[in-house]
C-alpha atoms as a PDB file:
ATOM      1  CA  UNK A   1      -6.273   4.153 -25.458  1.00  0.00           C
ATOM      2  CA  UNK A   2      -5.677   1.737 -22.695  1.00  0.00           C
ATOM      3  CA  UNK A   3      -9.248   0.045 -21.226  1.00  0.00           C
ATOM      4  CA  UNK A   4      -8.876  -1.375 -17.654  1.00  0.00           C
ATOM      5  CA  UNK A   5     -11.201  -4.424 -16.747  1.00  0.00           C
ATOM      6  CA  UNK A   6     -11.859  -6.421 -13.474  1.00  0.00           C
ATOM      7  CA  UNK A   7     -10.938  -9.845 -12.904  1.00  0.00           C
ATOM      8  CA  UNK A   8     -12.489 -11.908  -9.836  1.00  0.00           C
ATOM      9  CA  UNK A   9     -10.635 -15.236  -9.466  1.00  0.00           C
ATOM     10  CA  UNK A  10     -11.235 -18.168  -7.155  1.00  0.00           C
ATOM     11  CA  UNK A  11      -8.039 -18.840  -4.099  1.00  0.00           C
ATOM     12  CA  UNK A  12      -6.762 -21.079  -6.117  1.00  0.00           C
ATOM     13  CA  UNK A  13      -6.317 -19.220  -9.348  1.00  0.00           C
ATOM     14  CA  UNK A  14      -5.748 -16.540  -7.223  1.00  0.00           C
ATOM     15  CA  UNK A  15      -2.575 -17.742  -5.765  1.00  0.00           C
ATOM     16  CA  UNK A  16      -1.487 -19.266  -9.204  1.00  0.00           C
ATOM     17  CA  UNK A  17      -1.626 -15.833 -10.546  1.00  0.00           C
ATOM     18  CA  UNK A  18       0.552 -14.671  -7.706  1.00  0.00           C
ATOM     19  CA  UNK A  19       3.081 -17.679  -7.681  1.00  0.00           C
ATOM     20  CA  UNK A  20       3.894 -16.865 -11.546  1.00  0.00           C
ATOM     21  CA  UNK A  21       4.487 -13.248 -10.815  1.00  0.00           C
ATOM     22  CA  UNK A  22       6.710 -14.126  -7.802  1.00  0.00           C
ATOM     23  CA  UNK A  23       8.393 -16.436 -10.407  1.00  0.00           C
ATOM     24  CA  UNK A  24       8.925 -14.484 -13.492  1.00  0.00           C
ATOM     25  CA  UNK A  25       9.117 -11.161 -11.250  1.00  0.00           C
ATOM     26  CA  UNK A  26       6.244  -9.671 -12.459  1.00  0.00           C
ATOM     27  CA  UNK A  27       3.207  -7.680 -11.376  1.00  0.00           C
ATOM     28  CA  UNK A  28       0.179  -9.616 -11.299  1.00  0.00           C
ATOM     29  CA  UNK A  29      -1.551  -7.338 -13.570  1.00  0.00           C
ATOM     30  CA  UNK A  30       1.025  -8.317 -16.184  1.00  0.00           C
ATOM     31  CA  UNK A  31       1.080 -12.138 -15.483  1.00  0.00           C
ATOM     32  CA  UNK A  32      -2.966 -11.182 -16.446  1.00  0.00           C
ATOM     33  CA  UNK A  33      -2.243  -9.705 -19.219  1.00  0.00           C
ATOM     34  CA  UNK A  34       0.051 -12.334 -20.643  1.00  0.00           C
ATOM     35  CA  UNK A  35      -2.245 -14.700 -19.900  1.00  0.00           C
ATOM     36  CA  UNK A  36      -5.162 -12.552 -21.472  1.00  0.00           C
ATOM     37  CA  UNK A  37      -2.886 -12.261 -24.622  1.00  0.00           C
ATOM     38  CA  UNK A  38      -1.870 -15.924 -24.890  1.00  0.00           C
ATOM     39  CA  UNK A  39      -5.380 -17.191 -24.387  1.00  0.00           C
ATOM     40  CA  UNK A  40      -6.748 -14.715 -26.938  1.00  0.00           C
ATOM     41  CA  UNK A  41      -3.904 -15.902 -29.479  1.00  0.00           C
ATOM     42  CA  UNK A  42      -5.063 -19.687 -29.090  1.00  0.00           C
ATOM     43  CA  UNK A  43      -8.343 -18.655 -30.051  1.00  0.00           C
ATOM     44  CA  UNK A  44      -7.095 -17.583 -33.276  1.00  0.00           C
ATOM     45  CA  UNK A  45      -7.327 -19.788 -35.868  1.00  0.00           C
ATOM     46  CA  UNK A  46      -4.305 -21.146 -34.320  1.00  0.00           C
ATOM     47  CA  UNK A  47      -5.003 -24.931 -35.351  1.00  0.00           C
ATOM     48  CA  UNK A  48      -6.238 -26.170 -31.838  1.00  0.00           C
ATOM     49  CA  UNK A  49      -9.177 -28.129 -32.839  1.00  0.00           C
ATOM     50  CA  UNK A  50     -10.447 -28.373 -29.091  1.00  0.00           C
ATOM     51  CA  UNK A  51     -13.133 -26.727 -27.744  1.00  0.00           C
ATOM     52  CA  UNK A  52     -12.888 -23.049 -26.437  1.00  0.00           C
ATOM     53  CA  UNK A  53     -14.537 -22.930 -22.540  1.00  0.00           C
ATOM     54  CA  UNK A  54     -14.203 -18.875 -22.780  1.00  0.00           C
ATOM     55  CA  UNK A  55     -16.059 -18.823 -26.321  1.00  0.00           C
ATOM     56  CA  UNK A  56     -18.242 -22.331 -25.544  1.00  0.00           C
ATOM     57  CA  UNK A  57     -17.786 -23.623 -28.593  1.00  0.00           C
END
């Protein structure tokens, strides 16, 4: 089952959010959750060796 969560951005990210759904003609919600998905996928044991500011490791 689908779970719906809340997202409060700054302006900035904000309008960066917007600009790539303008872009790709997308909904914001699914530029989210692309970038949700991606950012979880880098987090896997993906090889990046730099530190995670989501997990802050």
């Amino acid at each position: 089952m689908p779970r719906r969560y809340s997202v409060v951005c700054d302006d900035d990210l904000g309008d960066a959010v917007e600009a790539l759904a303008r872009e790709y003609g997308l909904t914001e919600q699914e530029v989210l959750r692309q970038l949700v998905r991606r950012g979880l996928e880098t987090t896997d044991d993906g090889g990046n060796d730099e530190p995670s500011e989501v997990l802050g490791h």
